[in-house]
N, C-alpha and C. Protein backbone atom coordinates (compact mmCIF):
# COMPACT_ATOMS: atom_id res chain seq x y z
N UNK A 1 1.24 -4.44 8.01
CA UNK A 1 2.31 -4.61 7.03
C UNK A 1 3.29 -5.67 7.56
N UNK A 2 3.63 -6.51 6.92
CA UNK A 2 4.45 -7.37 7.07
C UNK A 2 5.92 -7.24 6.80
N UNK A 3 6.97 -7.58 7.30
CA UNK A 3 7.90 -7.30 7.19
C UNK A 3 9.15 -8.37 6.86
N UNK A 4 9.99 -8.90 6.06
CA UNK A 4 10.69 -9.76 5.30
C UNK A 4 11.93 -9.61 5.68
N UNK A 5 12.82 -9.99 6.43
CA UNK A 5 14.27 -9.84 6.17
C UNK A 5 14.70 -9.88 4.73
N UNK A 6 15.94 -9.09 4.22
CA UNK A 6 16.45 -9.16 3.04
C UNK A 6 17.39 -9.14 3.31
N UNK A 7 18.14 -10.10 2.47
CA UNK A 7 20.10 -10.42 2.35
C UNK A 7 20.72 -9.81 1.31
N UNK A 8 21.38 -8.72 1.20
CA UNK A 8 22.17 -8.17 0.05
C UNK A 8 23.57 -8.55 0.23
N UNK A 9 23.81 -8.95 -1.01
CA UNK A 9 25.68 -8.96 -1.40
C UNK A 9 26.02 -8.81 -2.46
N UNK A 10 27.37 -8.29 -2.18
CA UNK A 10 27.79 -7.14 -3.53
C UNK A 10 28.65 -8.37 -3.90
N UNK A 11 28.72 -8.26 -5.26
CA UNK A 11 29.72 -9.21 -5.97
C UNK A 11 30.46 -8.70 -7.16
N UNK A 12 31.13 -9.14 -7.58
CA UNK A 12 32.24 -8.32 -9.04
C UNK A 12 31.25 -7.82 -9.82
N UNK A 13 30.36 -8.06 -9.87
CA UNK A 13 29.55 -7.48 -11.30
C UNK A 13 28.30 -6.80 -11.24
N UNK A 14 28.10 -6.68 -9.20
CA UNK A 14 26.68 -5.78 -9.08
C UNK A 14 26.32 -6.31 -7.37
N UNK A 15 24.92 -6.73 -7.82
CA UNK A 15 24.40 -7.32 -6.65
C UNK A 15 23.26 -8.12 -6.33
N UNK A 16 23.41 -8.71 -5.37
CA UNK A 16 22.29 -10.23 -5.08
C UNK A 16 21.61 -9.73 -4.11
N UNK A 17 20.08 -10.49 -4.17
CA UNK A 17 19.63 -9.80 -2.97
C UNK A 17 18.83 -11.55 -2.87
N UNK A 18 18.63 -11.78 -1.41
CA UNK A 18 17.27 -13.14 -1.20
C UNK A 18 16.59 -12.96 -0.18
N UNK A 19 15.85 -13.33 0.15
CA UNK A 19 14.77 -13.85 1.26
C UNK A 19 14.56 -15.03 2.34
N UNK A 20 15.32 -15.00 3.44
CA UNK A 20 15.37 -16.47 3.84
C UNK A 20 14.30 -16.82 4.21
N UNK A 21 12.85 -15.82 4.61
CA UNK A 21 11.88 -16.69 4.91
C UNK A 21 11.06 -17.11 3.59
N UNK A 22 11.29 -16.87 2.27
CA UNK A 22 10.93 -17.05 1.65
C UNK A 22 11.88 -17.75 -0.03
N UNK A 23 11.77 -19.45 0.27
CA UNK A 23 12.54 -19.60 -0.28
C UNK A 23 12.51 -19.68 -1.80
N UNK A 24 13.39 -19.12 -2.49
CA UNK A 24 13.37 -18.89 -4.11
C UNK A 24 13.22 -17.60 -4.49
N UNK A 25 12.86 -16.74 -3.63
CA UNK A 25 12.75 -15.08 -3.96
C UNK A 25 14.20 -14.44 -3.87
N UNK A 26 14.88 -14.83 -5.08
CA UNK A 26 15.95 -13.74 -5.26
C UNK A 26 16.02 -13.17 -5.99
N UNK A 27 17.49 -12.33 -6.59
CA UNK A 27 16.97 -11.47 -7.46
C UNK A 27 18.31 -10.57 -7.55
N UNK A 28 18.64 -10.17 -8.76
CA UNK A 28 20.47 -9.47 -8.88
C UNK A 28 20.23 -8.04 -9.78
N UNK A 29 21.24 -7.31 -9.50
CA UNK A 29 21.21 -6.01 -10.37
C UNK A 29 22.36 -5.60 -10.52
N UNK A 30 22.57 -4.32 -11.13
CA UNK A 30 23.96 -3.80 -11.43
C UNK A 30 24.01 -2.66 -9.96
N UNK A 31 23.41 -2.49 -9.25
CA UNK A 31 23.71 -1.32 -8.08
C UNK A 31 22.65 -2.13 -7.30
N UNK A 32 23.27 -1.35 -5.71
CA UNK A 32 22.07 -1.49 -4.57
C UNK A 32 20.36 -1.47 -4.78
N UNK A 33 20.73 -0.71 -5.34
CA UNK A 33 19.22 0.37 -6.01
C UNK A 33 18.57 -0.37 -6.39
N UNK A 34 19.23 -0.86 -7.39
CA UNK A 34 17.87 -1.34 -8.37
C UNK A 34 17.37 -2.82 -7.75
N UNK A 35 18.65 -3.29 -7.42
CA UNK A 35 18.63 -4.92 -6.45
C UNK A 35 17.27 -4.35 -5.42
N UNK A 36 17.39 -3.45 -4.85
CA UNK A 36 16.24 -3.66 -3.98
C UNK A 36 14.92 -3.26 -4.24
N UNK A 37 15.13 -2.40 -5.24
CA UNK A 37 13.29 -2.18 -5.87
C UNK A 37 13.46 -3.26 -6.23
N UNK A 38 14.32 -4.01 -7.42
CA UNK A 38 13.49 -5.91 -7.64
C UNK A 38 13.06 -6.48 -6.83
N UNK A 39 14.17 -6.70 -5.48
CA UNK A 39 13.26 -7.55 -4.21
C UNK A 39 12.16 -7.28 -3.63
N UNK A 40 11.77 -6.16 -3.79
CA UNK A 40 10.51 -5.64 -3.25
C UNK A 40 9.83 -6.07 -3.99
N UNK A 41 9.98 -5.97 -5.76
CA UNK A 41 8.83 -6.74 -6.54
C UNK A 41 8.75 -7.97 -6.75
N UNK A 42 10.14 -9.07 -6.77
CA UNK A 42 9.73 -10.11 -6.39
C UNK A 42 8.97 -11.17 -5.38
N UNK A 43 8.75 -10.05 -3.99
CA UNK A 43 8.45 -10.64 -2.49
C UNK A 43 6.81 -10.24 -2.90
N UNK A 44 6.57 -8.84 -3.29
CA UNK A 44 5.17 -8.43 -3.89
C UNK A 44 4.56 -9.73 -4.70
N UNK A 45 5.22 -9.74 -5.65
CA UNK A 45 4.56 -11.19 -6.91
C UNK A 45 5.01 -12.48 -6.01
N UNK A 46 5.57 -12.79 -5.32
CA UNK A 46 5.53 -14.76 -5.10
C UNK A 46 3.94 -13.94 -3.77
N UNK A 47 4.03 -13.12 -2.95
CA UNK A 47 3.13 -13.31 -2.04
C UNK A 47 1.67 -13.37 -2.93
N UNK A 48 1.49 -12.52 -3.80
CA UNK A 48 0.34 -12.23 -4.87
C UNK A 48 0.13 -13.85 -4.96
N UNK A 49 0.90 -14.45 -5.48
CA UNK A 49 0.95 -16.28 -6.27
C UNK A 49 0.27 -16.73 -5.24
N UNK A 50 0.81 -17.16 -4.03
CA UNK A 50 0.43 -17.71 -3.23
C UNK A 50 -0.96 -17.36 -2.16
N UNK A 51 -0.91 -16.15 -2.54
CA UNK A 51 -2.33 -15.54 -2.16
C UNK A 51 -3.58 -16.20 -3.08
N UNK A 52 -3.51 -16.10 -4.60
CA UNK A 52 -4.15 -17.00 -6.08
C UNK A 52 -4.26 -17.85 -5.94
N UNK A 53 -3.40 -18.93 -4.94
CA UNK A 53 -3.29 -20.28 -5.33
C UNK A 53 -3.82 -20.95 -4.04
N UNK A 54 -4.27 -19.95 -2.86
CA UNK A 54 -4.72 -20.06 -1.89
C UNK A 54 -3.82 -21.19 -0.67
N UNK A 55 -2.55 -20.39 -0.97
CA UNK A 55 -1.52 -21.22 -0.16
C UNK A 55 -1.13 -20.12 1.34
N UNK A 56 -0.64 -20.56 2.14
CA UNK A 56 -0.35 -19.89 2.90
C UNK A 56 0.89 -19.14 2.93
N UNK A 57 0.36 -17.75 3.60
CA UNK A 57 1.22 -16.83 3.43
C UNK A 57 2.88 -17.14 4.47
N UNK A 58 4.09 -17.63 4.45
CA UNK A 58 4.99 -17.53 5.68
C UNK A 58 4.75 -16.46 6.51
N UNK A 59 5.20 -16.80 7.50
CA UNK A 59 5.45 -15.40 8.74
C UNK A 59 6.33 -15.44 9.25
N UNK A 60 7.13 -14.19 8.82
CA UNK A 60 8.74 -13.63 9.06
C UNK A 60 9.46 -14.59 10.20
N UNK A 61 10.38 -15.46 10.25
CA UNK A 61 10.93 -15.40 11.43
C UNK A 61 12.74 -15.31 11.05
N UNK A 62 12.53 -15.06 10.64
CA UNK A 62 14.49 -14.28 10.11
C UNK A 62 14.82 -13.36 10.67
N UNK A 63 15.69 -12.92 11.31
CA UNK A 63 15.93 -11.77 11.89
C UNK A 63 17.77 -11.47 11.72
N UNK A 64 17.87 -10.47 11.60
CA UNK A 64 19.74 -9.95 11.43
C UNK A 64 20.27 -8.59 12.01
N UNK A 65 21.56 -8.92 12.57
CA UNK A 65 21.75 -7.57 12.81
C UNK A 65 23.45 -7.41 11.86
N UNK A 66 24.00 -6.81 12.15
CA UNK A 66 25.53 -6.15 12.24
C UNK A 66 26.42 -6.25 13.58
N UNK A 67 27.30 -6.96 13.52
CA UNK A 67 27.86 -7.28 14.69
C UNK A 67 29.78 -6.74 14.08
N UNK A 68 30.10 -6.09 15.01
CA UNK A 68 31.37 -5.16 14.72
C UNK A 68 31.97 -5.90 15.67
N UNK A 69 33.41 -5.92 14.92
CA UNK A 69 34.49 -7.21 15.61
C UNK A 69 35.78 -6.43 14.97
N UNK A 70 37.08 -6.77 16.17
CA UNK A 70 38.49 -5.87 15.85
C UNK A 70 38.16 -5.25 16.88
């Protein structure tokens, strides 16, 4: 199983989610929730595409943590 970093941010009206190793896979909702079942189905369908089109798959190199400051 492969594994994708994902970027969430909350904004006035819901939420964004993207993919930095994969560029153009984003994707917005009204809650966390739903933002991230989309990203899961958008990262599912571009890999599917590129699997069809016999392109190569990226391999993860994004990585993030949480860094606490104050």
């Amino acid at each position: 199983m492969t594994q994708y970093v994902v970027v969430y941010e909350k904004s006035e009206t819901g939420w964004s989610a993207y993919v930095p190793d994969l560029p153009g896979v984003i994707t917005t909702g009204r809650t966390k929730e739903e933002t991230q079942h989309l990203i899961r189905e958008a990262i599912e369908f571009h890999l599917e595409g590129l699997r069809e089109d016999n392109l190569p798959v990226p391999t993860p190199t994004a990585s993030a943590e949480v860094v606490s400051v104050g």
